[in-house]
C-alpha atoms as a PDB file:
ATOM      1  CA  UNK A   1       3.171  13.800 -11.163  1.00  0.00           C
ATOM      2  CA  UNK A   2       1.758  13.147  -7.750  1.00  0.00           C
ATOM      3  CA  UNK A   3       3.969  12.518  -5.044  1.00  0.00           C
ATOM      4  CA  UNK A   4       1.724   9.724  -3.710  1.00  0.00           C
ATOM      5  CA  UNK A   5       1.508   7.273  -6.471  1.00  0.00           C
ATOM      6  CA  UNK A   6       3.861   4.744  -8.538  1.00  0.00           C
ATOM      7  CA  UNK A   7       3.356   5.212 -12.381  1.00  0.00           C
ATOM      8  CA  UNK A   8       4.572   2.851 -14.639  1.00  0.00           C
ATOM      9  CA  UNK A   9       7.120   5.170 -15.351  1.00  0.00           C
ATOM     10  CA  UNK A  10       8.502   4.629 -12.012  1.00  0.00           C
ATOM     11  CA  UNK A  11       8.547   1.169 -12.669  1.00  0.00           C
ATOM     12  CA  UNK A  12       9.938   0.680 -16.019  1.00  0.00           C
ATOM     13  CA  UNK A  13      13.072   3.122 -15.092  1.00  0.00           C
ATOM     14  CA  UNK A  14      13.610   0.511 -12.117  1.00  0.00           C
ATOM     15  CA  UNK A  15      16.460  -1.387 -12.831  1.00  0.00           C
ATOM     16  CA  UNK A  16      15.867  -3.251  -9.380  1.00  0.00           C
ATOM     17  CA  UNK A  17      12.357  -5.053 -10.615  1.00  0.00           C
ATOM     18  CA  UNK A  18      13.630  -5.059 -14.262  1.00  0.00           C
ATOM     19  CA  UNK A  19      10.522  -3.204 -15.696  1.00  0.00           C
ATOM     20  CA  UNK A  20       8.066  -5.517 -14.298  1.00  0.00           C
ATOM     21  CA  UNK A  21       4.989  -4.487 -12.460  1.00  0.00           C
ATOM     22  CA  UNK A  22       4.895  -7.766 -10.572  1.00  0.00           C
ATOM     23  CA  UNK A  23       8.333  -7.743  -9.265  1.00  0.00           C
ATOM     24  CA  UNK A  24       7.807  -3.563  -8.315  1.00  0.00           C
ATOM     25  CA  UNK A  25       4.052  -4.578  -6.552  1.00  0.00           C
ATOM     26  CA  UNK A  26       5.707  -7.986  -4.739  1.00  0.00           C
ATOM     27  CA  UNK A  27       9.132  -5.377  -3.965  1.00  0.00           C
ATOM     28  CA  UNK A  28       6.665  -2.867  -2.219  1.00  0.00           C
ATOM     29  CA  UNK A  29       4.329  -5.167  -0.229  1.00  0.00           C
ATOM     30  CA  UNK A  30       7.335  -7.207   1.301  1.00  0.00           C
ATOM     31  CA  UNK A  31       8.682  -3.532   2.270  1.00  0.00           C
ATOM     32  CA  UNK A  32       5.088  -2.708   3.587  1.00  0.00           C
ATOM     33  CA  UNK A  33       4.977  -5.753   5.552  1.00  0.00           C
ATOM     34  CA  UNK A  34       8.512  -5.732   7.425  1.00  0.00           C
ATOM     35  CA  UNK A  35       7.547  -1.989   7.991  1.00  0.00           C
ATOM     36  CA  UNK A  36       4.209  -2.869   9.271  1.00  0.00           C
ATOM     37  CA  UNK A  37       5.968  -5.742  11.157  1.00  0.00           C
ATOM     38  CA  UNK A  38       8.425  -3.883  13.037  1.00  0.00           C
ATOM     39  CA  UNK A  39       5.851  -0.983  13.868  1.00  0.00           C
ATOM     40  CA  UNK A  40       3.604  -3.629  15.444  1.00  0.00           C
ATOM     41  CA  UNK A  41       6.412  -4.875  17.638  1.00  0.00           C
ATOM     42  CA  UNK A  42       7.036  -1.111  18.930  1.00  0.00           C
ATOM     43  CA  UNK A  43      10.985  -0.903  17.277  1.00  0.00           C
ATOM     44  CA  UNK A  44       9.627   1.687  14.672  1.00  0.00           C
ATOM     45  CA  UNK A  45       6.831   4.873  15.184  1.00  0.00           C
ATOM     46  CA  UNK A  46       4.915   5.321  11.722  1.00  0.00           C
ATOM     47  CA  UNK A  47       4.056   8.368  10.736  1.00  0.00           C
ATOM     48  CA  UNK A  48       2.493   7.669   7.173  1.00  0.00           C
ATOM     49  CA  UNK A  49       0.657   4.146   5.965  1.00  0.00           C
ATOM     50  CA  UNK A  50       3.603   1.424   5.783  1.00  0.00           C
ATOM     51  CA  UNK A  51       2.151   1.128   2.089  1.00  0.00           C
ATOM     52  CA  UNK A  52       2.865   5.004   1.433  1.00  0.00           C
ATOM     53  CA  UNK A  53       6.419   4.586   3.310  1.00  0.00           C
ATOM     54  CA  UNK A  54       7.490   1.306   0.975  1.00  0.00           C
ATOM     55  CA  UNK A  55       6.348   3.492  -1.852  1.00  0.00           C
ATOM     56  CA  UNK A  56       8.234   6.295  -1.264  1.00  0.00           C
ATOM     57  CA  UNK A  57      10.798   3.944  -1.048  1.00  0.00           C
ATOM     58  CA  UNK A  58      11.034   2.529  -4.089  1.00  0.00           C
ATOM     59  CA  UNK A  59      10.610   5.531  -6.299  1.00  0.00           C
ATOM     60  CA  UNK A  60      13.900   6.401  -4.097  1.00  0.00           C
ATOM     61  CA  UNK A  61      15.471   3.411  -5.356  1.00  0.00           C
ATOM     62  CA  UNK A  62      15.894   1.845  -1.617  1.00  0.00           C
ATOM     63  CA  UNK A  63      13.899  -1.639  -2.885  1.00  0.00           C
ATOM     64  CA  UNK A  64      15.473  -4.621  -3.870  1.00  0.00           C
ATOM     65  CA  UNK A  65      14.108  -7.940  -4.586  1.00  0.00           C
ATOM     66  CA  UNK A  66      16.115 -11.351  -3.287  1.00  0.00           C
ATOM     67  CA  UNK A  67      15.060 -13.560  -5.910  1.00  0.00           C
ATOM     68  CA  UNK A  68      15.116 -17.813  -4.108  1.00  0.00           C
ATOM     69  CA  UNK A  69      17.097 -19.818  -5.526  1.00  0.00           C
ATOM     70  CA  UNK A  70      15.665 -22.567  -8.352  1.00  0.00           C
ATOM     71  CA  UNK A  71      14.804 -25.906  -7.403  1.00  0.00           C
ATOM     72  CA  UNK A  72      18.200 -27.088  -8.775  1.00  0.00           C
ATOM     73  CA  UNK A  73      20.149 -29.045  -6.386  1.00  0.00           C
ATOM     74  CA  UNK A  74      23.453 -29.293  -6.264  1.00  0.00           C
ATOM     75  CA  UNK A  75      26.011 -32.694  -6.235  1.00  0.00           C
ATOM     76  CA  UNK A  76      27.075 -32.609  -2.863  1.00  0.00           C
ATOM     77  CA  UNK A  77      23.669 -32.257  -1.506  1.00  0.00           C
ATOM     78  CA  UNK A  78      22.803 -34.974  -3.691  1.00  0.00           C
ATOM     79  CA  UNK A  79      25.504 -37.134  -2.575  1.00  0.00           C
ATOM     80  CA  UNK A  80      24.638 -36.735   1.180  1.00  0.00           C
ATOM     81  CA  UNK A  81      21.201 -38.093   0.174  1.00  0.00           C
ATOM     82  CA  UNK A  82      22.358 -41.208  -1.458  1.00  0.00           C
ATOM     83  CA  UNK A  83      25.004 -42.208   0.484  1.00  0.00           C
ATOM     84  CA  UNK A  84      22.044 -42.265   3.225  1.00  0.00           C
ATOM     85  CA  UNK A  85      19.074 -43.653   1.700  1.00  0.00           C
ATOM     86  CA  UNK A  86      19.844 -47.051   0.915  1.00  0.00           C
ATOM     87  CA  UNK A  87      19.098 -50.209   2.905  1.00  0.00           C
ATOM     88  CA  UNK A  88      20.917 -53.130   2.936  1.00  0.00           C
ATOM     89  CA  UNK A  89      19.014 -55.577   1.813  1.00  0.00           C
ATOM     90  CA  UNK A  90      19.727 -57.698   5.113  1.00  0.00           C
ATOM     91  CA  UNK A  91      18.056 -55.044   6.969  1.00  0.00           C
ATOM     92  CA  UNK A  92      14.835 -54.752   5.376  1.00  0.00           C
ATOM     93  CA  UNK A  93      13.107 -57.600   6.295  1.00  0.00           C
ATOM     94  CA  UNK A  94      13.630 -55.325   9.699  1.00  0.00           C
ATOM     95  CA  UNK A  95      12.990 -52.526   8.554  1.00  0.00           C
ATOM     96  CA  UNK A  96       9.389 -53.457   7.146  1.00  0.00           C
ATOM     97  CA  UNK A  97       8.671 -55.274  10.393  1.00  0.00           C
ATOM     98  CA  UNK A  98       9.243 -51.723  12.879  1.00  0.00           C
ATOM     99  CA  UNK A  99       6.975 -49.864  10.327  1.00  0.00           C
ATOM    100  CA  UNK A 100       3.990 -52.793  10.553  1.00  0.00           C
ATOM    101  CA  UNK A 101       4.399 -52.210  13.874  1.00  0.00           C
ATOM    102  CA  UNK A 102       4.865 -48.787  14.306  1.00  0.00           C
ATOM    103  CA  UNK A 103       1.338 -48.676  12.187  1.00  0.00           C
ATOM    104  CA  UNK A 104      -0.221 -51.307  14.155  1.00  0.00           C
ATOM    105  CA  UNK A 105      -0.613 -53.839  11.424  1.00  0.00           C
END
């Protein structure tokens, strides 16, 4: 096998991207692009393509791949938001006044 290439081999004995050839192509272009990143701002001296280096890098094992949270949100955040959101009902005859005129109407 060529040193300079991922086979799906490569990818599928990955336990970091999980067999997927998304997760292994996403894993190697964020590498790629800090790489590229850091080179740019002169911390780093490249040598190779910062495509070959992230490569190299993941056949190694070196890649991992943060995956974001879900769009779940939790109680206490929640909680914050509706112990702030309401307006007393007093108030919004206010309220609806400063945003006519904040939009000139």
């Amino acid at each position: 096998m060529s040193d300079q290439r991922v086979y799906l081999d490569d990818i599928y004995a990955s336990k970091e991207c999980q067999g997927s050839v998304f997760r292994a192509v996403v894993m190697m272009a964020h590498e790629a692009r800090f790489i590229n990143k850091q080179a740019g701002q002169g911390y780093i001296q490249l040598t190779k393509k910062p495509t070959t280096i992230a490569m190299y890098k993941f056949k190694e094992g070196k890649l991992s791949l943060n995956d974001k949270a879900s769009n779940d949100v939790s109680d206490a955040v929640v909680d914050e938001v509706v112990d702030t959101a309401p307006v007393a009902p007093e108030q919004m005859e206010q309220v609806s006044a400063d945003a006519d005129a904040a939009f000139g109407v």
